[in-house]
Structures are given as structure tokens and as C-alpha cells.
Protein backbone atom coordinates (compact mmCIF):
# COMPACT_ATOMS: atom_id res chain seq x y z
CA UNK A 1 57.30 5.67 145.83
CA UNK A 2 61.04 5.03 146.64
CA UNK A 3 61.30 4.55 142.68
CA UNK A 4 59.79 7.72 142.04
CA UNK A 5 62.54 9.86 144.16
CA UNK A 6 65.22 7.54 143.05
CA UNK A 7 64.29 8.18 139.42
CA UNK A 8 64.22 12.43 140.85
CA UNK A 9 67.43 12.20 142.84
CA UNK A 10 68.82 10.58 139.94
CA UNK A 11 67.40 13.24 137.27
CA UNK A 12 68.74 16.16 139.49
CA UNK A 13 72.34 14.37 139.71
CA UNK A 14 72.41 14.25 136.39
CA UNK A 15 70.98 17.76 136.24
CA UNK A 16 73.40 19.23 138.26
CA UNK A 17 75.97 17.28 135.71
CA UNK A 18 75.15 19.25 132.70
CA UNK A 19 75.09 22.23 134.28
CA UNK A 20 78.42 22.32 135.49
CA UNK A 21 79.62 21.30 132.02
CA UNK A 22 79.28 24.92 130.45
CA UNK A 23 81.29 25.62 133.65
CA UNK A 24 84.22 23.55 132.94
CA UNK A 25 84.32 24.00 129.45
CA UNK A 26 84.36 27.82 130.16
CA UNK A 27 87.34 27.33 132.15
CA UNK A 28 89.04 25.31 129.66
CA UNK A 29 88.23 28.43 127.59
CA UNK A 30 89.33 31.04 129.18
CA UNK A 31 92.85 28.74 129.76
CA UNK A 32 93.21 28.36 125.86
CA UNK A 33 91.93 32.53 125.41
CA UNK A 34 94.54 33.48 128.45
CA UNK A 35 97.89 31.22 125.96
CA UNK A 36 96.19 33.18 122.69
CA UNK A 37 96.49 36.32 124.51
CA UNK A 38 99.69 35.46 125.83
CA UNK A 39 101.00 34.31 122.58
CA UNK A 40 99.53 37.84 120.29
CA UNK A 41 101.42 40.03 123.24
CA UNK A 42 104.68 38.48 122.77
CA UNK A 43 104.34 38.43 118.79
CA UNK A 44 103.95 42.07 119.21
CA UNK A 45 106.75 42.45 121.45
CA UNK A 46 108.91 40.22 118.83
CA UNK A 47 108.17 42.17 116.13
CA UNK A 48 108.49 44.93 117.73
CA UNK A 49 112.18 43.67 118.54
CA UNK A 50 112.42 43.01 115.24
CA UNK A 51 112.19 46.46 114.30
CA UNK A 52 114.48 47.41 116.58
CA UNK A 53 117.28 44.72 115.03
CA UNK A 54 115.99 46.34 111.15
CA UNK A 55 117.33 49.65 112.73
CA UNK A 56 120.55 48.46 114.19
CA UNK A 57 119.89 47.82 117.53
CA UNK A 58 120.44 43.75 118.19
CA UNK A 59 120.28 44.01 121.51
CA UNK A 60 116.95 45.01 122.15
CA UNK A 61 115.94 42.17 119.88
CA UNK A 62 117.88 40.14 122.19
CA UNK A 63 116.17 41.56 125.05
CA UNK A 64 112.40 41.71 123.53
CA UNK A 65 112.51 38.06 122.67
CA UNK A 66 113.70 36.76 125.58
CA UNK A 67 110.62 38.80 127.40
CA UNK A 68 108.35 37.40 125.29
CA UNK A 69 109.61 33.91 124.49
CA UNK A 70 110.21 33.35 128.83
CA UNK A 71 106.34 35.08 129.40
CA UNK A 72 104.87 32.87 126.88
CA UNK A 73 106.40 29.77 127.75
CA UNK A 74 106.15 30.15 131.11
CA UNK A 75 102.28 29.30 129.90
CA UNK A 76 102.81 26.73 128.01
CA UNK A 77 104.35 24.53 130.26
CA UNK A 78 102.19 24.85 132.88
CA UNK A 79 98.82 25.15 130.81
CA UNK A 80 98.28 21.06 129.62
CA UNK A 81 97.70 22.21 126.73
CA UNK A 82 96.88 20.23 123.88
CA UNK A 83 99.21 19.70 120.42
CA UNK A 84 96.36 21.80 118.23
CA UNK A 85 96.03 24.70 120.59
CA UNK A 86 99.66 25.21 120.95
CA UNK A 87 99.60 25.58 116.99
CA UNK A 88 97.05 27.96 116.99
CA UNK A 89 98.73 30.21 119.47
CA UNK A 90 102.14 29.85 117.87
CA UNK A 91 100.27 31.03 114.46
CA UNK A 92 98.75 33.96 116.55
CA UNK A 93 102.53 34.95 117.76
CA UNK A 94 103.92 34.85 114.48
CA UNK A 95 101.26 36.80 112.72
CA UNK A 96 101.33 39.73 115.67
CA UNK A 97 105.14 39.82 114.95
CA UNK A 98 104.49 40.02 111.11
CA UNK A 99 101.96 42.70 111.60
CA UNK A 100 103.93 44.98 113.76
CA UNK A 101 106.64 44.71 110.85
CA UNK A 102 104.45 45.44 108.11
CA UNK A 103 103.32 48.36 110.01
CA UNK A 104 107.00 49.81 110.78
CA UNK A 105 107.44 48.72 106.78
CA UNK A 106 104.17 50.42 105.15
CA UNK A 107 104.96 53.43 107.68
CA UNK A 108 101.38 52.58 109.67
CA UNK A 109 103.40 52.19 113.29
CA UNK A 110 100.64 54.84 114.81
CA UNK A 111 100.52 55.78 118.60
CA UNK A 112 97.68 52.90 118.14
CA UNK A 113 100.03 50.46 117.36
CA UNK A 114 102.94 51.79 119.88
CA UNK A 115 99.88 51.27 122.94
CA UNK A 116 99.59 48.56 121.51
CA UNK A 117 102.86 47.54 122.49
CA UNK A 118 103.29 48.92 125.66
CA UNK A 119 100.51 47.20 127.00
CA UNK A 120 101.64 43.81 125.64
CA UNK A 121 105.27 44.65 127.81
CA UNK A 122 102.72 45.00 130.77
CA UNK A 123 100.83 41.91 130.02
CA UNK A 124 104.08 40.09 129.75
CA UNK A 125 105.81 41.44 132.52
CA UNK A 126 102.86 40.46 134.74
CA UNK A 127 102.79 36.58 133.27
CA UNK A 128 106.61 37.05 134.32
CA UNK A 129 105.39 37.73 137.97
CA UNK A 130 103.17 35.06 138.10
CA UNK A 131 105.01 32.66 136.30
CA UNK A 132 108.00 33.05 137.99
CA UNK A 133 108.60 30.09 140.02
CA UNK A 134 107.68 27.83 136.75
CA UNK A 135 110.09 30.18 134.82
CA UNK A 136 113.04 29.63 137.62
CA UNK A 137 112.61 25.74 137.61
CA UNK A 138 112.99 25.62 134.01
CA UNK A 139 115.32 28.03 132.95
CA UNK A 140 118.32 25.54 131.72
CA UNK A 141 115.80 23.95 130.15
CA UNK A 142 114.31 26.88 128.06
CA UNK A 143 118.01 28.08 127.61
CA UNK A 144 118.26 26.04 124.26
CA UNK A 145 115.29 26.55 123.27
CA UNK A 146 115.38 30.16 123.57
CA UNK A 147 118.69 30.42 121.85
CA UNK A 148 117.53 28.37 118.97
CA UNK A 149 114.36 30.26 118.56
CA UNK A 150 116.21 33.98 118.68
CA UNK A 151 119.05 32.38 116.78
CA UNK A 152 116.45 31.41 113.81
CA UNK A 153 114.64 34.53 113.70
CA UNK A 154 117.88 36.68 113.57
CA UNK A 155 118.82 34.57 110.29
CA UNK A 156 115.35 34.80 108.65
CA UNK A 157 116.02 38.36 109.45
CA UNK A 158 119.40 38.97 108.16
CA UNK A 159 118.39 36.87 105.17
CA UNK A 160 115.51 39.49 104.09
């Protein structure tokens, strides 16, 4: 008989396991969904910098990318992410930047896409909040990294 509920105790351990597992790979999901979202929100803010730097006006490049580029990595270093989803989410960011060109470009930039947007400045804005004691500890570190990456896009961008 003692058997017989060690062999049940052990079945409902391992029960209670598997069950959990959808849990904690949910989790792990909505981590890598929260960096995707993070990372289409500040393409869209970047391109939408960009546009402003086609028309003249570097500064709120300047300003755009270092909203989006301190938001977003304010994720990334803090998420453990691993090597393959931080190249998925840096693919997202570039294609939501090369989107909102093309539409400015092909003359599609609809109230749509200006929403659009503005809620991606909200959505970054409130990663800033929440993010802000990782983004304060590793400012002079992001500094460089910053530069560089503004510095690169204003070249492709002058180059085209």
C-alpha cells in the first residue's frame, strides 16, 4: 500500500510539473512578445525620425532615436535574452523604420500610420518610466553605442 501512494504522490509531483511548464514557457513568451513590441515601437519612432531628417529637421532625428534606442535597450539589458531573439527583434525595428519611410515615400503616411506613431511615443515613454533606474545605471555605457548607432543611420541616410 505505501507503494501504491508513493507511485500517486509521485505521479501528481510530476503532474503538477507539466502543468506549470505551459506556465513558464508563457512567461518566457510574453518576455520575448513584450522586446518584439518594444523593438516595432521604436522602429516606428526611427523612421519616423527619419522622415523628419529627409525634411530637414536633424534634430528631431536626434531626438527620436535616442527615445527609441534608450526605451528599447533599456529591455534588452535587463531581459536575458538570448543571441536569436535579439536578432529577431532588431529585424522587427529595422523593418518598422523601413515601413514608416516607404509610407512618407509612396505618400501612404495616413492618420493610420501617424496613430500609429503616437502610440509607439507612449509605449516608449512608459518603458522609459519603468526602465529608468536600468537606463540611469547604464547611461555611459549606452553613450557609444547610441552615438554609433545614430551616427550610422544618419550616413546610410545622407548616402540615399
Amino acid at each position: 500500500m505505501n507503494n501504491i501512494e508513493y507511485k500517486n504522490e509521485k505521479y501528481r509531483i510530476i503532474n503538477h510539473h507539466t502543468s506549470c511548464t505551459p506556465f513558464f514557457n508563457s512567461s518566457a513568451n510574453a518576455q520575448t512578445e513584450k522586446l518584439g513590441n518594444l523593438a516595432a515601437c521604436a522602429g516606428v519612432v526611427i523612421g519616423n525620425g527619419s522622415v523628419d531628417f529627409y525634411m530637414g529637421n536633424e534634430q528631431s532625428f536626434d531626438d527620436a532615436a535616442n527615445i527609441a534606442n534608450t526605451a528599447y535597450l533599456s529591455e534588452v539589458f535587463t531581459g536575458g535574452y538570448g543571441q536569436n531573439d535579439l536578432e529577431v527583434a532588431d529585424q522587427i525595428l529595422g523593418g518598422n523604420a523601413d515601413k514608416i519611410i516607404s509610407a512618407y515615400n509612396n505618400e501612404n503616411f495616413t492618420a493610420d500610420v501617424y496613430e500609429e506613431v503616437v502610440g509607439c511615443y507612449r509605449s516608449l515613454a512608459k518603458q522609459l518610466m519603468e526602465g529608468a533606474e536600468t537606463i540611469i545605471n547604464n547611461q555611459r555605457e549606452w553613450k557609444d553605442l547610441k552615438d554609433t548607432s545614430i551616427g550610422t543611420l544618419k550616413r546610410m541616410m545622407r548616402a540615399g
